[in-house]
C-alpha atoms as a PDB file:
ATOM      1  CA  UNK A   1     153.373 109.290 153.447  1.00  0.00           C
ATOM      2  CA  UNK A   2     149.756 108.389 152.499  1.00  0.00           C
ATOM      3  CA  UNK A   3     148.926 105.791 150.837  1.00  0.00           C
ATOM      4  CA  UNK A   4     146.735 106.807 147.526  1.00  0.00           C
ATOM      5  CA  UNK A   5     146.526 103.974 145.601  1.00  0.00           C
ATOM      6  CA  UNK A   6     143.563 102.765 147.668  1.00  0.00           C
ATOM      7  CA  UNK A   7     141.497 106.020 147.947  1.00  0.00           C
ATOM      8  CA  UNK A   8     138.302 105.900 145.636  1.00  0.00           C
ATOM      9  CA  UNK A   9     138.488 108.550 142.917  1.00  0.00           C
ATOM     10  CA  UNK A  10     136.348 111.754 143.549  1.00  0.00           C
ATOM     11  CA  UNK A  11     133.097 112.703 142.098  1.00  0.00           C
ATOM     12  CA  UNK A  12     133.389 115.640 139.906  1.00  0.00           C
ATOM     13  CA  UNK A  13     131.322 117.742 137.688  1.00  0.00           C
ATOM     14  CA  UNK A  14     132.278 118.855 134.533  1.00  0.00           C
ATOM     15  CA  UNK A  15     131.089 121.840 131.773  1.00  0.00           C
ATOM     16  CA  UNK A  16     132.394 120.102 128.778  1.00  0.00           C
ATOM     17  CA  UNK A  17     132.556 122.282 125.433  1.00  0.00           C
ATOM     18  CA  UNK A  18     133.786 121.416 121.938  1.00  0.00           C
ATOM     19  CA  UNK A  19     136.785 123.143 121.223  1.00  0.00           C
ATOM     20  CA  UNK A  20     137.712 124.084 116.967  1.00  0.00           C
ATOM     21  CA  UNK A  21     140.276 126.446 116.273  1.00  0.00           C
ATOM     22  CA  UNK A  22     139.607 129.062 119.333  1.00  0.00           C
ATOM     23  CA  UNK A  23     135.831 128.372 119.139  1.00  0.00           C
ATOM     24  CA  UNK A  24     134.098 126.669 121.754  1.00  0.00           C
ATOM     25  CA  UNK A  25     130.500 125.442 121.164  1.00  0.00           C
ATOM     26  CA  UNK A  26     127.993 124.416 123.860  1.00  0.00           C
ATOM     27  CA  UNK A  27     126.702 121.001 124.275  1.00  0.00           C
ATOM     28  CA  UNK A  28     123.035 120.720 125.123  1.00  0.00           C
ATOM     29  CA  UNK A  29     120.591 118.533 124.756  1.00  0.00           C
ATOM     30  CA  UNK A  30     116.941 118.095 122.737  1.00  0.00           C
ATOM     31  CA  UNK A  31     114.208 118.572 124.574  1.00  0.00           C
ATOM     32  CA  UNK A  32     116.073 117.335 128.562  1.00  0.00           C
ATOM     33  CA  UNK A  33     116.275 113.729 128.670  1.00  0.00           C
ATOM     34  CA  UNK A  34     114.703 110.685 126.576  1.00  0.00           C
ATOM     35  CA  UNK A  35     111.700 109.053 127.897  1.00  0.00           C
ATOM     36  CA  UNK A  36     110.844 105.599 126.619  1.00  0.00           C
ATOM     37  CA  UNK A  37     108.623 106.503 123.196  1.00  0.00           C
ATOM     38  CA  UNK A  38     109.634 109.808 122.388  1.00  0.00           C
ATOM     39  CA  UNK A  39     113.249 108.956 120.181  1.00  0.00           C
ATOM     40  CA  UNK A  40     113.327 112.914 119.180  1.00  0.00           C
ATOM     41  CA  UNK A  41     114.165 113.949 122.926  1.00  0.00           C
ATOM     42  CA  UNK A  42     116.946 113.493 124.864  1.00  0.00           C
ATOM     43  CA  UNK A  43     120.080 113.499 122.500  1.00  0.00           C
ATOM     44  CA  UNK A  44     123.244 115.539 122.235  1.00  0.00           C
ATOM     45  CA  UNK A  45     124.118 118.030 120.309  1.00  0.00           C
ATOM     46  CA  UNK A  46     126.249 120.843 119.461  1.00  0.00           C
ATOM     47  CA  UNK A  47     125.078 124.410 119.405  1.00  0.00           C
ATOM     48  CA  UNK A  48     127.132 127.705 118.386  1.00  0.00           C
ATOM     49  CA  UNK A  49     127.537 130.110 121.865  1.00  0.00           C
ATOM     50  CA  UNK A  50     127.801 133.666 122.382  1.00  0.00           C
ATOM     51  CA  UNK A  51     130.707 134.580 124.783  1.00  0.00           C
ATOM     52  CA  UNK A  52     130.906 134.408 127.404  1.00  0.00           C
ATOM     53  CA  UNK A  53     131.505 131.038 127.607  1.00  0.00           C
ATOM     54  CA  UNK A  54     128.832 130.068 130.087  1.00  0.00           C
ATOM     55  CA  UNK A  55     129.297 127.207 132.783  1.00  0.00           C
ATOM     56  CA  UNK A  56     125.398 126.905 132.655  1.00  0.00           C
ATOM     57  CA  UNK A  57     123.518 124.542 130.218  1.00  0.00           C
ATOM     58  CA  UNK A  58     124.528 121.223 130.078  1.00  0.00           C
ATOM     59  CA  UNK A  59     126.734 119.862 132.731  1.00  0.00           C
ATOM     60  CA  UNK A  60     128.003 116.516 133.370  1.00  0.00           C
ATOM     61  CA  UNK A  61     128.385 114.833 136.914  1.00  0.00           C
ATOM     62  CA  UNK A  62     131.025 111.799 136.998  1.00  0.00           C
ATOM     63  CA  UNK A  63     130.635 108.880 139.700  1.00  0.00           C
ATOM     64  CA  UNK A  64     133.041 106.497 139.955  1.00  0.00           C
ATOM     65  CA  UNK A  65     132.104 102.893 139.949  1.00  0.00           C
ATOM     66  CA  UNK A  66     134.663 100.804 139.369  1.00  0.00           C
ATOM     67  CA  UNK A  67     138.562 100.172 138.067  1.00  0.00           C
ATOM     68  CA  UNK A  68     140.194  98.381 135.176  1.00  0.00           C
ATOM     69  CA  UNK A  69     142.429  95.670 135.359  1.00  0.00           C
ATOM     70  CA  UNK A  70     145.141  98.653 135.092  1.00  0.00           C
ATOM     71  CA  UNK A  71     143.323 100.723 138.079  1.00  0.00           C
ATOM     72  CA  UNK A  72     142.132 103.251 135.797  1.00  0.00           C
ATOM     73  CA  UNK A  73     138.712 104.487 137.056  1.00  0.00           C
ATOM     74  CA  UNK A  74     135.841 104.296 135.290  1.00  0.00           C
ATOM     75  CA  UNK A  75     132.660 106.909 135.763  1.00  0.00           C
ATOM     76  CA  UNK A  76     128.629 106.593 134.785  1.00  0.00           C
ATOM     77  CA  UNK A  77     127.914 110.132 133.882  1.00  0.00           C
ATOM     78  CA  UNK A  78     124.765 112.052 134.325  1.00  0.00           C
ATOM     79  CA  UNK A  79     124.060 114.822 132.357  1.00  0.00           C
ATOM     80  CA  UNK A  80     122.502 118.098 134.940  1.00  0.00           C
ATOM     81  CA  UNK A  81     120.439 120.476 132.002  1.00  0.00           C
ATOM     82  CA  UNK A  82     119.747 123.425 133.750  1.00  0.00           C
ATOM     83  CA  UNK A  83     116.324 124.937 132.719  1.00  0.00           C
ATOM     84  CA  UNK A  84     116.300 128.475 131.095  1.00  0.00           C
ATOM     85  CA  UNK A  85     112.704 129.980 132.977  1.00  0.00           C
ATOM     86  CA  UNK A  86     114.324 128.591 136.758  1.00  0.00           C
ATOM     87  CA  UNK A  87     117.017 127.575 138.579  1.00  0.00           C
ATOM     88  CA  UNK A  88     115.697 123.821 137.967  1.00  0.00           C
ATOM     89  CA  UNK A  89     117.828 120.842 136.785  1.00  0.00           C
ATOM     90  CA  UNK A  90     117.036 117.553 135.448  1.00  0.00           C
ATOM     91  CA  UNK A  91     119.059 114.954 134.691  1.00  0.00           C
ATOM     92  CA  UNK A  92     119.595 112.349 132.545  1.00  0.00           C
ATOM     93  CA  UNK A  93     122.260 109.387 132.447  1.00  0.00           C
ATOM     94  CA  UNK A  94     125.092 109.370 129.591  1.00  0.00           C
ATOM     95  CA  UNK A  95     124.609 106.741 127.047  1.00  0.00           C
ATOM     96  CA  UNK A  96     125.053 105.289 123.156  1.00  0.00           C
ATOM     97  CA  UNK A  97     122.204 104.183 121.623  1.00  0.00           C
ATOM     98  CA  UNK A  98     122.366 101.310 119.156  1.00  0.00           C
ATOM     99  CA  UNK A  99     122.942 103.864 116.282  1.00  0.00           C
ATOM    100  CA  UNK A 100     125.507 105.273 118.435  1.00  0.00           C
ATOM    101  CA  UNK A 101     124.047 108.386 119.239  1.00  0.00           C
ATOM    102  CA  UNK A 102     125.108 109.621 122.808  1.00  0.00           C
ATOM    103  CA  UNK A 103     121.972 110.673 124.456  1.00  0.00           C
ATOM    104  CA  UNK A 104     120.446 111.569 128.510  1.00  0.00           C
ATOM    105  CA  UNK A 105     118.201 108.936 129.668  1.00  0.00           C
ATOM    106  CA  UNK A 106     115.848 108.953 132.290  1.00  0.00           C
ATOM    107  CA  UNK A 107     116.470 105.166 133.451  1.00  0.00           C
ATOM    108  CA  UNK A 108     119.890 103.906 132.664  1.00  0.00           C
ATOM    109  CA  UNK A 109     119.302 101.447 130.473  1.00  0.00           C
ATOM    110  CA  UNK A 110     122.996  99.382 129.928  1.00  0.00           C
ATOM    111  CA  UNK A 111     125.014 101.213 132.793  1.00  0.00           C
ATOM    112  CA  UNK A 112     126.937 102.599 130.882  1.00  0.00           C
ATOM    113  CA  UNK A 113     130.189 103.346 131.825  1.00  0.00           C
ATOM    114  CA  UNK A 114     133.006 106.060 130.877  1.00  0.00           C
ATOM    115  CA  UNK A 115     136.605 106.964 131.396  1.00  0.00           C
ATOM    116  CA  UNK A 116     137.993 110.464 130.800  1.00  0.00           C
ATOM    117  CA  UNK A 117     141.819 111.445 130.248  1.00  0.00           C
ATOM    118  CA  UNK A 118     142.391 115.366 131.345  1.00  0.00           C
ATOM    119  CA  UNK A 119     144.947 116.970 128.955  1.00  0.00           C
ATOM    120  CA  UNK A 120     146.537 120.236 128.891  1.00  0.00           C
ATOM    121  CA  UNK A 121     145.080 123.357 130.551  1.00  0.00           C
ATOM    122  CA  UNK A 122     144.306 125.783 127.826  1.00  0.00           C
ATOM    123  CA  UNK A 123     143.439 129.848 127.989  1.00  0.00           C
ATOM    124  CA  UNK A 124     140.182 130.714 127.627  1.00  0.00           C
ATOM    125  CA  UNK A 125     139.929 134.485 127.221  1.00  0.00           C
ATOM    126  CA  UNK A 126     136.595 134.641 128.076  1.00  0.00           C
ATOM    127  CA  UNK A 127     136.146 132.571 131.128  1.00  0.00           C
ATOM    128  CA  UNK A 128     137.745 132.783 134.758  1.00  0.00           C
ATOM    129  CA  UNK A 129     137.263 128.950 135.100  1.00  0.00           C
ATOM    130  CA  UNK A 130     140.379 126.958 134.128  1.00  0.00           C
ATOM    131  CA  UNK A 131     139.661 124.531 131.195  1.00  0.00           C
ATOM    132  CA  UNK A 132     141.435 121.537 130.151  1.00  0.00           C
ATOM    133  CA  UNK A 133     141.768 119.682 126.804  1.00  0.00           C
ATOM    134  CA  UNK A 134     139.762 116.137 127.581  1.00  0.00           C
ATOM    135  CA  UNK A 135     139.277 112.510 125.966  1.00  0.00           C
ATOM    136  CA  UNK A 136     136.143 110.836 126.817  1.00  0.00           C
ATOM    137  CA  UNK A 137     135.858 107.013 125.958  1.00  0.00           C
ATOM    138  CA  UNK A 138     133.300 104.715 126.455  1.00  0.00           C
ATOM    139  CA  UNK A 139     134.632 101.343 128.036  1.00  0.00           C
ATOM    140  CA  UNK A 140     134.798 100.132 124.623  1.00  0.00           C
ATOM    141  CA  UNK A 141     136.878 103.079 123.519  1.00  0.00           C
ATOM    142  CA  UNK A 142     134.755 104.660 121.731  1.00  0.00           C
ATOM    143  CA  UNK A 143     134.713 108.516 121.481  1.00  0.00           C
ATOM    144  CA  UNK A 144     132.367 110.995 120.905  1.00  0.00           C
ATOM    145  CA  UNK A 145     132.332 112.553 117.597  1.00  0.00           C
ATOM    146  CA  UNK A 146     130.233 114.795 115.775  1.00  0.00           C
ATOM    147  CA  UNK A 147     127.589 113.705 112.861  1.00  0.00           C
ATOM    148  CA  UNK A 148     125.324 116.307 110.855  1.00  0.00           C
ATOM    149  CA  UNK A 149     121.908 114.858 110.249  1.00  0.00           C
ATOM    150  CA  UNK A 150     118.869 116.931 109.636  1.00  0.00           C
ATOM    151  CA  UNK A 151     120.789 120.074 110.309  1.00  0.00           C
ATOM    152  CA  UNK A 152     121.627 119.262 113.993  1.00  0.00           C
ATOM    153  CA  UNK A 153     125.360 118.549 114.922  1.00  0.00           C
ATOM    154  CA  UNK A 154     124.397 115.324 116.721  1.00  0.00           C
ATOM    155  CA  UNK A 155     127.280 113.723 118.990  1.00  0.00           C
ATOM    156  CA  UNK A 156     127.850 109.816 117.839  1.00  0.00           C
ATOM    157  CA  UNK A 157     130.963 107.283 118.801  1.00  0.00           C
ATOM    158  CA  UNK A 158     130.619 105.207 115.089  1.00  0.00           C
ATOM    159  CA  UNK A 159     130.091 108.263 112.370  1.00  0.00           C
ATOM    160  CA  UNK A 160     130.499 111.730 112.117  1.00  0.00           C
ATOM    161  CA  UNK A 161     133.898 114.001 112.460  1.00  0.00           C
ATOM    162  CA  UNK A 162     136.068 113.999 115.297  1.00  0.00           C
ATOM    163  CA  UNK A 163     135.711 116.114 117.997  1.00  0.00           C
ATOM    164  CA  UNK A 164     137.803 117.919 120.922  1.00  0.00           C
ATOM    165  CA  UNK A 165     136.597 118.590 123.922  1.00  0.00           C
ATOM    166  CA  UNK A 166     137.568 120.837 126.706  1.00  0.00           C
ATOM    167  CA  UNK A 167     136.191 120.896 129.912  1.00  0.00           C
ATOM    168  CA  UNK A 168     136.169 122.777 133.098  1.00  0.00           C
ATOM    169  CA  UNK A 169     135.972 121.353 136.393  1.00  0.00           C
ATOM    170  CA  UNK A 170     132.765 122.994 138.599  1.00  0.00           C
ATOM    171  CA  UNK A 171     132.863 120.790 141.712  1.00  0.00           C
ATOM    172  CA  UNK A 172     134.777 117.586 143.352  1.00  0.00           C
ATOM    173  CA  UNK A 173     133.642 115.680 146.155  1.00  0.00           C
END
């Protein structure tokens, strides 16, 4: 028998969606990532879809790098945008600013870390890939909700509504 408890958890990539009542809304971001000056780029937020529901847009790449004191992992995530005119990415790292707005950074500023719970696998009528209901937590426990400001559905882990999340996994190494 092999012994598991020792193995590093994989890296995976995720398509996380919101999921409310059978509708599942993409998660992109404004403007790619945030670059030190401009505060109107970089930040997450939730935009209606047309079906199908795409695996394209905004995609989010988990790395383990470390375990609590229970040996639950914990991930830095870095959000993969894929461009629209090419087959181009660029990423950003997955983190709260001090308004608590979750945004893709160019530099990691705090290393910020994550954990993520995978819950049931729900039908998706639309979409060959399997999805799964999710809970994403900051190391603090805070989760992602969503808070309208300025007519954008902004993602933020200290106002707004809450949120579910689905997500479908692309890749694992």
């Amino acid at each position: 028998m092999e012994d598991r408890t020792s193995q590093r958890p994989p890296t995976f990539t995720l398509a996380i969606r919101r999921a409310d009542n059978e509708q599942f809304n993409e998660i992109v971001s404004t403007s790619y990532q945030y670059r030190s000056g401009l505060a109107t780029e970089g930040w997450l937020v939730i935009k209606e879809r047309q079906p199908p529901l795409s695996v394209l847009g905004c995609n989010f790449r988990f790395t383990h790098c470390t375990s609590d004191s229970k040996g639950l992992p914990r991930y830095t995530i870095v959000g993969d945008i894929r461009h629209k005119s090419s087959r181009d990415f660029t990423g950003g790292h997955l983190e709260i600013s001090r308004n608590g707005y979750l945004g893709l950074y160019n530099i990691s500023t705090s290393g910020q870390q994550w954990t993520v719970e995978f819950g049931d696998a729900i039908a998706v009528s639309e979409s060959a890939q399997q999805w799964y209901r999710i809970r994403l937590k900051s190391v603090q426990g805070q989760q992602p909700r969503q808070r309208l400001s300025n007519g954008e559905r902004y993602l933020n882990v200290y106002q707004g509504q809450p949120l579910s999340l689905i997500a479908a996994i692309l890749a694992v190494s």
